[in-house]
Each structure stands twice: as C-alpha cells, then as structure tokens.
C-alpha atoms as a PDB file:
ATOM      1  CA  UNK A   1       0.000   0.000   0.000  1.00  0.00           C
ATOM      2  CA  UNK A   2       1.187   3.443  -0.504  1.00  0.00           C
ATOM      3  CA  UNK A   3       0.362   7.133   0.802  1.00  0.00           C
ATOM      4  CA  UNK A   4      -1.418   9.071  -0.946  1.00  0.00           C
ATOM      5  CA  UNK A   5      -1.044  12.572  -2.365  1.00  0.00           C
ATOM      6  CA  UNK A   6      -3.689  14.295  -3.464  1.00  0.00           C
ATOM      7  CA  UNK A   7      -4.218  17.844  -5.410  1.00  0.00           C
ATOM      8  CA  UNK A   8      -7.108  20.543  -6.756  1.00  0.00           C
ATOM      9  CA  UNK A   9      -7.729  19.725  -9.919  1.00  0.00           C
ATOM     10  CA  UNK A  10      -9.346  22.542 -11.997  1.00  0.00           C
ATOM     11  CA  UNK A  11     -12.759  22.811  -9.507  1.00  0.00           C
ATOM     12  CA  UNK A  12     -11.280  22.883  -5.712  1.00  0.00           C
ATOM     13  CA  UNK A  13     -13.853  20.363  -5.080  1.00  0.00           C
ATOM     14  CA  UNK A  14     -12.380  17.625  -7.200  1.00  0.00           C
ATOM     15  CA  UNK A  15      -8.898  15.972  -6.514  1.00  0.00           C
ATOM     16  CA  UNK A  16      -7.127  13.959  -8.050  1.00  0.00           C
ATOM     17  CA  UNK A  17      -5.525  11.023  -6.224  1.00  0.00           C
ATOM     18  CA  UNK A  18      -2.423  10.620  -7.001  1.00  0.00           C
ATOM     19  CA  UNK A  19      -0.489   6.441  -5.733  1.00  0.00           C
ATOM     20  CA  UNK A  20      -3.832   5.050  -5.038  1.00  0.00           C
ATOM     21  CA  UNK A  21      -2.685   1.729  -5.563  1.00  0.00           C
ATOM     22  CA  UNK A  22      -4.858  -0.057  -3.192  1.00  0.00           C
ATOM     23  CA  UNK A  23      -6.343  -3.460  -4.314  1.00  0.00           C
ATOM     24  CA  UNK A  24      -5.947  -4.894  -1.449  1.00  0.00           C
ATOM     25  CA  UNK A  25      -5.629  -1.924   1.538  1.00  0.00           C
ATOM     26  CA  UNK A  26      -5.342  -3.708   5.469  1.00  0.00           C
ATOM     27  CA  UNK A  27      -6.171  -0.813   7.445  1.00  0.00           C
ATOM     28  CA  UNK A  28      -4.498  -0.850  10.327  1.00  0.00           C
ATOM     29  CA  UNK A  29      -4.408   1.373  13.654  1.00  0.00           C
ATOM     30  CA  UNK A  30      -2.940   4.624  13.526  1.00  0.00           C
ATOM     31  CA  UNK A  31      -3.245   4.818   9.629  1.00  0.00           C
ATOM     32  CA  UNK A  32      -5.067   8.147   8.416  1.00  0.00           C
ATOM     33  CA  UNK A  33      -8.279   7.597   6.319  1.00  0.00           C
ATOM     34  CA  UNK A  34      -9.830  10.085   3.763  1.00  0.00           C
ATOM     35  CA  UNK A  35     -13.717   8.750   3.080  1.00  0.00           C
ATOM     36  CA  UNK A  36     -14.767  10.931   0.207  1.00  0.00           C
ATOM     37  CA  UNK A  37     -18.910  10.908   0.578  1.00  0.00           C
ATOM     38  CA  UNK A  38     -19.106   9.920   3.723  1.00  0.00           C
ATOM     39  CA  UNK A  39     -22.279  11.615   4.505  1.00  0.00           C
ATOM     40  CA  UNK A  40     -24.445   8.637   2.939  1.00  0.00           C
ATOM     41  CA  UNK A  41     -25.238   5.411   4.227  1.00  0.00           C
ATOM     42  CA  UNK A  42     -22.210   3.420   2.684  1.00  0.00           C
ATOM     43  CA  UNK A  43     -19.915   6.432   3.663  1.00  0.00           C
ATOM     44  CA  UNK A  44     -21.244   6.392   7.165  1.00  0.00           C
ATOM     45  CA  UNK A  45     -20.907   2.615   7.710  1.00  0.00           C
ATOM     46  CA  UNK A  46     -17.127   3.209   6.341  1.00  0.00           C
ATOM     47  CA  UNK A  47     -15.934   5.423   8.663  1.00  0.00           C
ATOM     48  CA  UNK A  48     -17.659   2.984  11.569  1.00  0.00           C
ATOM     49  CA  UNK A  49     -15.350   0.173  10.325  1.00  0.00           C
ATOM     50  CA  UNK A  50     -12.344   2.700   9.424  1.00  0.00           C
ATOM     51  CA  UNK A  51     -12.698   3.854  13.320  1.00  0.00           C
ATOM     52  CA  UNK A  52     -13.161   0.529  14.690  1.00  0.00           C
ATOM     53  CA  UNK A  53     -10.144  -0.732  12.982  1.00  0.00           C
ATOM     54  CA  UNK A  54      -8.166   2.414  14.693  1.00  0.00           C
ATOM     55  CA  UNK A  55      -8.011   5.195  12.249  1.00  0.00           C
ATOM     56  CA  UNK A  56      -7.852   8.345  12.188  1.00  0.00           C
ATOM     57  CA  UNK A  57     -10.898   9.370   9.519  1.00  0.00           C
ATOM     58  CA  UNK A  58     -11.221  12.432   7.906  1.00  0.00           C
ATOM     59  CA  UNK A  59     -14.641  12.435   6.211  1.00  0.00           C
ATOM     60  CA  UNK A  60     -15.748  14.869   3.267  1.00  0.00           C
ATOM     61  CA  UNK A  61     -19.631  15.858   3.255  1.00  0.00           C
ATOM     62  CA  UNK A  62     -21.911  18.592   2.383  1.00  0.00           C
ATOM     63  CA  UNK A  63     -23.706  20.763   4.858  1.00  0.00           C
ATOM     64  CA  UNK A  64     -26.979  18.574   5.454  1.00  0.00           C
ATOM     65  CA  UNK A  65     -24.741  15.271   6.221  1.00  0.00           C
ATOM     66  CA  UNK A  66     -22.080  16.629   7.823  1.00  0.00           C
ATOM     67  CA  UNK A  67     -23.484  15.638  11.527  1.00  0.00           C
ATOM     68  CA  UNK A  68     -24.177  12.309   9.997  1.00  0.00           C
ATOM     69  CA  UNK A  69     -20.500  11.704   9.193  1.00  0.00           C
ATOM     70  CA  UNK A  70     -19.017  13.354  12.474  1.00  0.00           C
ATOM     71  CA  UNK A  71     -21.790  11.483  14.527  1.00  0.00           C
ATOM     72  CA  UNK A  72     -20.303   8.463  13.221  1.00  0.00           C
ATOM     73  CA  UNK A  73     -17.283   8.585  13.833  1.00  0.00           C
ATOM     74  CA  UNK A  74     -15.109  10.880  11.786  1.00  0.00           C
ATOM     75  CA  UNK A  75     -12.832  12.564  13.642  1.00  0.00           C
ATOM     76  CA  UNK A  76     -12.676  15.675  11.431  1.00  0.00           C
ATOM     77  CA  UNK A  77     -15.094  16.481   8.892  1.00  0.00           C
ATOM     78  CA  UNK A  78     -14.885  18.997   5.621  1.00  0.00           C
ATOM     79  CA  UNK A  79     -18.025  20.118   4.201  1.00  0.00           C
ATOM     80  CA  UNK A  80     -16.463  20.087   0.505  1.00  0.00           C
ATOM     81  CA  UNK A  81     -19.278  22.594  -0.324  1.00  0.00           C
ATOM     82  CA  UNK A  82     -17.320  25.732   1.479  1.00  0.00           C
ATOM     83  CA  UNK A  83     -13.751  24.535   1.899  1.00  0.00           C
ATOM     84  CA  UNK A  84     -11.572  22.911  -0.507  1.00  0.00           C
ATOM     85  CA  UNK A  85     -10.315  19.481   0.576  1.00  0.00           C
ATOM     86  CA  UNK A  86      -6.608  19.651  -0.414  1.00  0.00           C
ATOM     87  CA  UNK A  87      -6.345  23.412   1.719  1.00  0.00           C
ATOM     88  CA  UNK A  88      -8.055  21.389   4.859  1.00  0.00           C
ATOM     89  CA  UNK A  89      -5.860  17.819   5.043  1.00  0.00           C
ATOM     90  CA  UNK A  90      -2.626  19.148   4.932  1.00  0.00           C
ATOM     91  CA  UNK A  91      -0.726  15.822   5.953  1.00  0.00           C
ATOM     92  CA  UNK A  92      -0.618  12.745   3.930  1.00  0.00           C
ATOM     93  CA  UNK A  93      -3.463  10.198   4.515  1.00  0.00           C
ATOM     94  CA  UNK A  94      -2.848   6.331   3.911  1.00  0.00           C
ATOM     95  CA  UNK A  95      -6.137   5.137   2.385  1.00  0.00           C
ATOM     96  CA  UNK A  96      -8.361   6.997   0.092  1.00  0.00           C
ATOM     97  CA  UNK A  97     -12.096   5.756   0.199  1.00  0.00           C
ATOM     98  CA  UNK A  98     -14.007   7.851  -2.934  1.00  0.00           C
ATOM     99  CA  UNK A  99     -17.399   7.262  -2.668  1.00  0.00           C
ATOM    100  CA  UNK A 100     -18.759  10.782  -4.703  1.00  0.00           C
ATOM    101  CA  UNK A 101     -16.123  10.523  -7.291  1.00  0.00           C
ATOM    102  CA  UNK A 102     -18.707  13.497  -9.528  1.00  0.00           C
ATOM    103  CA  UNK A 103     -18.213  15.969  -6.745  1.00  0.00           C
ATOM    104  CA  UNK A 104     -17.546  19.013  -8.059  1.00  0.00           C
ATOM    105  CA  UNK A 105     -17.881  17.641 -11.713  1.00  0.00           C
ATOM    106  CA  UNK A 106     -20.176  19.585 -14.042  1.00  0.00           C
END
C-alpha cells in the first residue's frame, strides 16, 4: 500500500488522487483515512469500520450530512461545499475511500 497525495484539480472540489494503488488496503491502527462521501449510508458505515479498525478518519460531506459523518465517527469532517479538501488535510493520509467521485464535476 502506498500514501497518498492528493491535489485541486481545476474545480477545488475535485482531486485527483495521485499512488492510489490499493487493491488490497489492510487498514491498520494509527493509519489516516480520507472517506470521500461519507455523509451517505455506505460512507457512514465506512468510517464505523475505518474507526473501529483504529483510524484516524477524515470524512468529506456537504452541509446537510455533515453531523451524519461526524456522529459516526469521523474525527474531522470537511463540508467540501465551502472549503476545498486539499487546503483542509494538509498531511498525507494512507487510504483513500471515494465514494462521490462526480463531486464538483459539471
């Protein structure tokens, strides 16, 4: 598994992920997680099995499911309607989870 870079690409709302070689991804305590979407239902459930395998998740929502995503789990949230992802996660995350990959996308 590698890190993962990731950078604006034209919109700030969509990135583009950069050594996201992952087929088979063991998360593993400690590791930082980016779930992309995780205001939905799959999203949510993903960040309740990224936390319960130790991570540290950084979820991406918009403003109506942003509680949804913080009340399950994530420990920081970006509402990617107001903020531009790659200005709020700074460091390097190990796993990349994109589950809105039209965000942004006209």
């Amino acid at each position: 598994m590698k890190a993962v870079r990731f950078h604006e690409y034209g919109d700030p709302r969509v990135l583009r992920y950069e050594d996201v070689e992952q087929p088979d991804a063991k998360l593993t305590a400690g590791q930082r997680v980016l779930i992309n979407g995780a205001g939905g239902g799959v999203g949510g459930y993903a960040v309740q099995l990224a936390k319960g395998a130790g991570a540290y998740v950084i979820a991406t929502a918009g403003p109506r499911s942003s509680e949804r995503a913080r009340s399950a789990g994530a420990d920081a949230v970006v509402d990617h309607a107001t903020t531009s992802v790659a200005a709020a996660v700074t460091e390097p995350v190990d796993v990349v989870l994109n589950l809105a990959p039209s965000i942004g996308r006209t």
